[in-house]
Protein backbone atom coordinates (compact mmCIF):
# COMPACT_ATOMS: atom_id res chain seq x y z
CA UNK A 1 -17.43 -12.38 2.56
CA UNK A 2 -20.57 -11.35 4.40
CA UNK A 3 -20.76 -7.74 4.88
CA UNK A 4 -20.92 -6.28 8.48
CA UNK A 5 -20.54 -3.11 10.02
CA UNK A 6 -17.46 -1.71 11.77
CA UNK A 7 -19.65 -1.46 15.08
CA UNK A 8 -20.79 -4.51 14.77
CA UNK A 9 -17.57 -6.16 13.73
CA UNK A 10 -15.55 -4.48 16.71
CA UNK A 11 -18.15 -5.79 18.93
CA UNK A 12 -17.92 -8.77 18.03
CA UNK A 13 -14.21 -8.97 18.13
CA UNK A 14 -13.97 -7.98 21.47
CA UNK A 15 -16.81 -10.47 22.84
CA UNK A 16 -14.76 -13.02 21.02
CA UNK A 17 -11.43 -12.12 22.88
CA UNK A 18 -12.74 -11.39 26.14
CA UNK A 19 -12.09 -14.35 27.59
CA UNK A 20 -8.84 -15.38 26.34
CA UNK A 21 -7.79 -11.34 27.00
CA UNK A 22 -8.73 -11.64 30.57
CA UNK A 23 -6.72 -15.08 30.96
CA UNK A 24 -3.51 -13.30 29.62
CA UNK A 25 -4.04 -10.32 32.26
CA UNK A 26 -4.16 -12.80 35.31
CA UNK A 27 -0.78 -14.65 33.61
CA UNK A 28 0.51 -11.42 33.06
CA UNK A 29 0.17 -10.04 35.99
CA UNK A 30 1.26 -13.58 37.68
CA UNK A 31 4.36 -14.02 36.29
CA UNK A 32 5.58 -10.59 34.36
CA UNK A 33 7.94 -8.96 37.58
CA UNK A 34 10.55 -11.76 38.75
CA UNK A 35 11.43 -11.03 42.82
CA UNK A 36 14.57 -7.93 43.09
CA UNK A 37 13.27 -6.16 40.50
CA UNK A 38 13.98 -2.44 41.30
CA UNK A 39 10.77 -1.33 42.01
CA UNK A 40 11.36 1.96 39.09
CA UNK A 41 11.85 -0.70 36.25
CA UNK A 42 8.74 -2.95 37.61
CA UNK A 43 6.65 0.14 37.45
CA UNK A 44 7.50 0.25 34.05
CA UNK A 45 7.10 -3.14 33.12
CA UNK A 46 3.37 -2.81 34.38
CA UNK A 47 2.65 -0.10 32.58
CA UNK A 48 3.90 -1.26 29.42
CA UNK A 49 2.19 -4.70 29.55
CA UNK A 50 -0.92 -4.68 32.03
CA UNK A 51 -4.02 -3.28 31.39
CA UNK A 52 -4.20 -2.53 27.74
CA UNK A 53 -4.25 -3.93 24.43
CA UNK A 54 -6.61 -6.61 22.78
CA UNK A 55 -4.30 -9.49 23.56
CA UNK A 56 -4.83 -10.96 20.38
CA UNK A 57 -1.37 -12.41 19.27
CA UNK A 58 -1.79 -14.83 23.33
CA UNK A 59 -5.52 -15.27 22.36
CA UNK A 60 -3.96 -17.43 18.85
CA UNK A 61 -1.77 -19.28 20.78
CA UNK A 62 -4.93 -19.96 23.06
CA UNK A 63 -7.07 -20.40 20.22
CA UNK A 64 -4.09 -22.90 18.47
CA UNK A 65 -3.85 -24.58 20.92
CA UNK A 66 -7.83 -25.72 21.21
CA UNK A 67 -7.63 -26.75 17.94
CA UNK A 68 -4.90 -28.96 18.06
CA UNK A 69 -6.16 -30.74 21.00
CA UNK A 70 -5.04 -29.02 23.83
CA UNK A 71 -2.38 -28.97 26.15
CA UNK A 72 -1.13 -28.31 29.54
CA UNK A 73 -2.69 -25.28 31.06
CA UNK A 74 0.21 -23.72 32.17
CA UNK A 75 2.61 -24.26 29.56
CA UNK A 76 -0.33 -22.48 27.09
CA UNK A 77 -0.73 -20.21 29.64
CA UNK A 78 3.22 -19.44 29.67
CA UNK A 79 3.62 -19.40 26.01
CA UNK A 80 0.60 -16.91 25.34
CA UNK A 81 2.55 -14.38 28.06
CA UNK A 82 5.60 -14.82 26.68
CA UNK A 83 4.75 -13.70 22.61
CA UNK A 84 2.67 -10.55 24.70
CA UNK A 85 5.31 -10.39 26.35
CA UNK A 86 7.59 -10.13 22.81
CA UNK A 87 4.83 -8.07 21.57
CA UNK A 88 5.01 -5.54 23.57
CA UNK A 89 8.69 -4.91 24.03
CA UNK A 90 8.52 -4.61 20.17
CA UNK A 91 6.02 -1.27 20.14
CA UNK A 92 7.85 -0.18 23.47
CA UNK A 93 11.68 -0.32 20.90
CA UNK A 94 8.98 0.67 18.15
CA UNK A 95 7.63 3.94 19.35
CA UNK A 96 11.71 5.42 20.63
CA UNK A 97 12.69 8.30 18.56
CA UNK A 98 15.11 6.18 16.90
CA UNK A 99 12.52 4.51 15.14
CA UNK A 100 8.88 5.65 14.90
CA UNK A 101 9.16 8.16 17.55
CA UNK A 102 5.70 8.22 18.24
CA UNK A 103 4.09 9.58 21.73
CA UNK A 104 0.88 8.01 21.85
CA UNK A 105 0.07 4.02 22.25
CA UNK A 106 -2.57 2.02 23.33
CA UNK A 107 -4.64 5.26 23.86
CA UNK A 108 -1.85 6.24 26.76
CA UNK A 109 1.75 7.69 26.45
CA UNK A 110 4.63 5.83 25.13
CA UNK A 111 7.39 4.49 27.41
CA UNK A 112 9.83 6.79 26.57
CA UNK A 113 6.97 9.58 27.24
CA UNK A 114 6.11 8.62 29.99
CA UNK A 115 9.53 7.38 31.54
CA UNK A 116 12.06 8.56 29.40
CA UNK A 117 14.65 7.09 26.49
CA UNK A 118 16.71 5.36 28.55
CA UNK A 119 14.18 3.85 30.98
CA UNK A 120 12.16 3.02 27.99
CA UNK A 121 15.00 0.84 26.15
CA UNK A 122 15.78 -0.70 29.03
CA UNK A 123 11.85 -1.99 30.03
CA UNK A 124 12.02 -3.21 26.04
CA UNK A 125 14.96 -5.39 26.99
CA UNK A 126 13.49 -6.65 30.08
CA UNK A 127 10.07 -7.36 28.77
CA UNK A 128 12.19 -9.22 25.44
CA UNK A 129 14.19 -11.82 28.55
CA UNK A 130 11.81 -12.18 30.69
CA UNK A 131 9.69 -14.02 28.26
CA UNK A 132 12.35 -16.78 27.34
CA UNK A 133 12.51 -16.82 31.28
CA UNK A 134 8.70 -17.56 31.51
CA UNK A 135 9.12 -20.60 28.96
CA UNK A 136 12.21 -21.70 30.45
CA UNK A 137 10.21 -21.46 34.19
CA UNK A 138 7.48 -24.01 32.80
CA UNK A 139 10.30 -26.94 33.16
CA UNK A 140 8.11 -28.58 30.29
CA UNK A 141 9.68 -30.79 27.71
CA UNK A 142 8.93 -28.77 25.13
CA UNK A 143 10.21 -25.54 26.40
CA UNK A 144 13.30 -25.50 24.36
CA UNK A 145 10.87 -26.12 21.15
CA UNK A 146 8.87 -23.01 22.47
CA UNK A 147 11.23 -20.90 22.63
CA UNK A 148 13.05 -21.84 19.61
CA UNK A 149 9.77 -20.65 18.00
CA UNK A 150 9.25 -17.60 19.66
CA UNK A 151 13.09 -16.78 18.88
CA UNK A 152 12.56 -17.88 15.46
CA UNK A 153 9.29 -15.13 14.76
CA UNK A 154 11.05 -12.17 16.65
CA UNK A 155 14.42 -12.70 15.89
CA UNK A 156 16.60 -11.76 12.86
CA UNK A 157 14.94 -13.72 10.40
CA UNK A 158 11.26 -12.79 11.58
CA UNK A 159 10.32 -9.53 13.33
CA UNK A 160 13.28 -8.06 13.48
CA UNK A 161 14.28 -8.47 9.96
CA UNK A 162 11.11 -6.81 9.25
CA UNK A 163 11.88 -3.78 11.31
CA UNK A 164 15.31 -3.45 9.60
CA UNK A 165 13.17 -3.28 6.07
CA UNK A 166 10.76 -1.07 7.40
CA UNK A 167 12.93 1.65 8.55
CA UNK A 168 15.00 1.26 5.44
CA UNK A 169 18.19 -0.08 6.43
CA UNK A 170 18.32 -3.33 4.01
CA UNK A 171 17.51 -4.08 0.72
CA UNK A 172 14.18 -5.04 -0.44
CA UNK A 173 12.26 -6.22 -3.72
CA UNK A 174 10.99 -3.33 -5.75
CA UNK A 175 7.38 -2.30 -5.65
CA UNK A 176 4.38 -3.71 -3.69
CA UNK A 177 7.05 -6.86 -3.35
CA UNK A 178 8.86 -4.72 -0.91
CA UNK A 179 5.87 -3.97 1.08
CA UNK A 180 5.10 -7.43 1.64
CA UNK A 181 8.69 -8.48 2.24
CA UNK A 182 8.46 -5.99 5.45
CA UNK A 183 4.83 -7.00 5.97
CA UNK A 184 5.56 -10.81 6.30
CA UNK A 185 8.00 -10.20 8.94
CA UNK A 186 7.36 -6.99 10.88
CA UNK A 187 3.97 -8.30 11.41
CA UNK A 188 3.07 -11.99 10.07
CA UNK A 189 6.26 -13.98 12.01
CA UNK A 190 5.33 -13.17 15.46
CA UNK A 191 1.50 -14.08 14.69
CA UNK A 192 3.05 -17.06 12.93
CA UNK A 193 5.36 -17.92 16.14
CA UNK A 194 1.98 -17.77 18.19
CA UNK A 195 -0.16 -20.25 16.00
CA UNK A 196 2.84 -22.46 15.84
CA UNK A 197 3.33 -22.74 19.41
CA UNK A 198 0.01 -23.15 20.24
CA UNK A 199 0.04 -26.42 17.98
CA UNK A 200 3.54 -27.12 19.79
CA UNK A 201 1.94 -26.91 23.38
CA UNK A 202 -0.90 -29.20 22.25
CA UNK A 203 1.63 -31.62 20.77
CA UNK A 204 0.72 -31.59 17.42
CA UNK A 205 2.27 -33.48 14.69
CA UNK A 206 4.71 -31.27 11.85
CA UNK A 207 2.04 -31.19 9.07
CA UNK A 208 -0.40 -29.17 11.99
CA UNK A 209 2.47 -27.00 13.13
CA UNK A 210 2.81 -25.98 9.00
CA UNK A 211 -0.74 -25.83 8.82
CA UNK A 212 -0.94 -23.59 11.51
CA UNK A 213 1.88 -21.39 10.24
CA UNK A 214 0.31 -21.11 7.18
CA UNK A 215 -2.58 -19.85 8.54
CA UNK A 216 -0.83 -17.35 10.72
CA UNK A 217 1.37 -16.05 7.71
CA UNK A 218 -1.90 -14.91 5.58
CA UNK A 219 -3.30 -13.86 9.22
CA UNK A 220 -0.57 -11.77 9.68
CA UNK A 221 -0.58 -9.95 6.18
CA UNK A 222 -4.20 -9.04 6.15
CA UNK A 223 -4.10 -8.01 9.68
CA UNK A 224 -1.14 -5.59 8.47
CA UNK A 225 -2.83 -4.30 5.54
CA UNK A 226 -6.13 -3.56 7.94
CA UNK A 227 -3.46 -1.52 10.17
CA UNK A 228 -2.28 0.08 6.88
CA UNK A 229 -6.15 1.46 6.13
CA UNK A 230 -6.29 2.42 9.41
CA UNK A 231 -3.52 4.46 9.56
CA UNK A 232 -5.33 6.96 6.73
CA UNK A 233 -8.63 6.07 7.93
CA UNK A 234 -8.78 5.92 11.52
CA UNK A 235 -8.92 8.23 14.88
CA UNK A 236 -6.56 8.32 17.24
CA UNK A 237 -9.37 8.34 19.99
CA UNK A 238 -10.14 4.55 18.65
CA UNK A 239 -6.87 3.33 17.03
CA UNK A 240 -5.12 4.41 20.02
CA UNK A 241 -2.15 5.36 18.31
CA UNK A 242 -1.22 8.51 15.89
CA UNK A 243 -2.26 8.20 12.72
CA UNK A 244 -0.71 9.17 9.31
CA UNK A 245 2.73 8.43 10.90
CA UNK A 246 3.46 6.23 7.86
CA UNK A 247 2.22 8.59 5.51
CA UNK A 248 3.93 11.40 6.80
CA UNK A 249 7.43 9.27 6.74
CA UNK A 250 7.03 7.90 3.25
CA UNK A 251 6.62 4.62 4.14
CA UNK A 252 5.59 2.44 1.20
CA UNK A 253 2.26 0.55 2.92
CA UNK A 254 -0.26 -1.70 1.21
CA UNK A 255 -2.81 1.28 1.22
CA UNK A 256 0.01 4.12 -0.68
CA UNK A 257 1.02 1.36 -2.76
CA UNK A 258 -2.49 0.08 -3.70
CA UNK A 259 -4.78 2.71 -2.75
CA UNK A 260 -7.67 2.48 -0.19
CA UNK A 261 -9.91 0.18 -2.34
CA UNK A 262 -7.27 -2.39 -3.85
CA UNK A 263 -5.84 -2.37 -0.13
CA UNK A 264 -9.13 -3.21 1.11
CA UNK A 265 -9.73 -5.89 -1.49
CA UNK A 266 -6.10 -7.47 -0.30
CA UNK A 267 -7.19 -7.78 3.06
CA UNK A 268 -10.45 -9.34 2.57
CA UNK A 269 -8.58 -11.98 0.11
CA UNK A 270 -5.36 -12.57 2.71
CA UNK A 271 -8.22 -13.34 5.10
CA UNK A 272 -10.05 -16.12 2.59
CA UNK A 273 -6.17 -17.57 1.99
CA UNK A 274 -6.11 -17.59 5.66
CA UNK A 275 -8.91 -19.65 6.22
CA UNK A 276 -8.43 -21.77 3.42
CA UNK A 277 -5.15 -23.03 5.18
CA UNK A 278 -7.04 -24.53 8.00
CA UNK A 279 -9.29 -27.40 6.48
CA UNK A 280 -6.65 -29.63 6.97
CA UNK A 281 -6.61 -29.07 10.98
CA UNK A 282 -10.42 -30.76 10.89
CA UNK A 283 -14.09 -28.94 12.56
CA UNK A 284 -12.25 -27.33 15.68
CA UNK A 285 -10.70 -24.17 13.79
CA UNK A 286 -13.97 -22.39 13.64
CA UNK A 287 -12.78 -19.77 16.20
CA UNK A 288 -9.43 -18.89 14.04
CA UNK A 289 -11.60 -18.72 10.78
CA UNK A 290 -14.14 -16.42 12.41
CA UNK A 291 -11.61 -14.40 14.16
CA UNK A 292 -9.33 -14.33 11.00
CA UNK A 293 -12.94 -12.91 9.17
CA UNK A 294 -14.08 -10.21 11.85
CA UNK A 295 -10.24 -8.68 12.08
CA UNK A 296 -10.30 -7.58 8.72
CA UNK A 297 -13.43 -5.15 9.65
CA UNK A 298 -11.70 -3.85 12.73
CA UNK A 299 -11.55 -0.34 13.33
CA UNK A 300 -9.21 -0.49 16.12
């Protein structure tokens, strides 16, 4: 892997998502607050979603979707809001006391800061519907398929199962095992969801849609263990978030588990399985390899 620096690389990732980030705001913003929405609970909404964020899990379903051919504008354009959408009720349920309870996100207050508990489980919930809404809205033939993928990476099998490992309250294998077993669903399945229904929207064949997942699964684990360095390693003023949360609640993470160098060394090889998943898709995943290559350097 060709070294880079961390300026350079979070240049670089930013240049790259600019245009697919500024895409998702205008969708956002289009379609996030249905008509008779109490005007308390639509503040919310906004805040949680617009405005923030690198938008990089609707930028892969963007970026999917290229490389499987394309498809209809708006039903990318739907599907890309809709795992955002997912994303960020998951850091809004994330960040309650519950769970994380963590007061800074995104470089800004959490929900339940800023609007309280209850406000704040109820924007989660609203953010979590209104996404199946948004693929439902596109009256598309292959709605039902999108949002039996989405449901699929953030449901109880995918992210949620994850968060359920994470804050201990399952059984998982022993050892770095364990770690991965939380990894490949707190993280990986709604990345995974994102490449698949990219592929999906572009009308890909099943061995694309694997291909894809593939991808996304190795995508997802190295983009985890990056968020694991970070979490020793970074500043708040960058990462946007408070770091040391895991380390300060014992949370078994790729860097505790493997220390800063082998964690590093995971990364950059998740990243190379990554891109080794996407020959099969032919010349037009140059955009996912690079992006898959730059992430691992992030700093933020």
């Amino acid at each position: 892997m060709k070294p880079m620096t961390q300026q350079d690389a979070t240049l670089t990732v930013n240049e790259l998502l600019a245009p697919y980030a500024a895409r998702c705001e205008e969708d956002l913003d289009r379609l996030l607050v249905e008509p008779d929405t109490p005007e308390a609970l639509a503040e919310a909404m906004r805040y949680c979603v617009l405005g923030a964020g690198k938008r990089l899990r609707p930028a892969l379903v963007h970026m999917a979707a290229e490389a499987a051919g394309g498809g209809p504008e708006d039903l990318v354009a739907r599907a890309a809001a809709a795992v955002e959408l997912v994303h960020c009720y998951s850091m809004v349920h994330d960040d309650l006391p519950a769970m994380d309870d963590d007061t800074l996100r995104r470089g800004r207050p959490t929900a339940h800061a800023r609007f309280g508990e209850a406000m704040a489980i109820l924007v989660g919930d609203a953010l979590l519907t209104r996404a199946f809404g948004i693929l439902a809205g596109a009256g598309h033939p292959r709605s039902a398929r999108l949002g039996a993928e989405l449901a699929a990476g953030a449901g109880p099998a995918g992210m949620i199962a994850g968060q359920v490992a994470d804050m201990a309250l399952c059984k998982v294998p022993d050892g770095f095992e364990g770690t991965r077993f939380i990894h490949l669903r707190k993280t990986a399945a709604l990345f995974r969801a994102a490449a698949r229904m990219g592929a999906v929207c572009a009308d890909a064949s099943g061995a694309v849609i694997e291909a894809m997942g593939g991808y996304a699964d190795y995508f997802g684990l190295a983009y985890q263990v990056r968020d694991d360095l970070l979490d020793v390693t970074g500043d708040a003023g960058i990462i946007g978030k408070t770091p040391g949360k895991d380390a300060d609640a014992g949370k078994p993470t790729a860097a505790s588990r493997l220390g800063l160098d082998g964690a590093r060394k995971l990364g950059e090889e998740l990243t190379e399985q990554a891109v080794a998943a996407l020959p099969p898709l032919g010349a037009t995943t140059e955009t996912l390899a690079r992006l898959a290559r730059l992430l691992t350097h992030r700093i933020h």
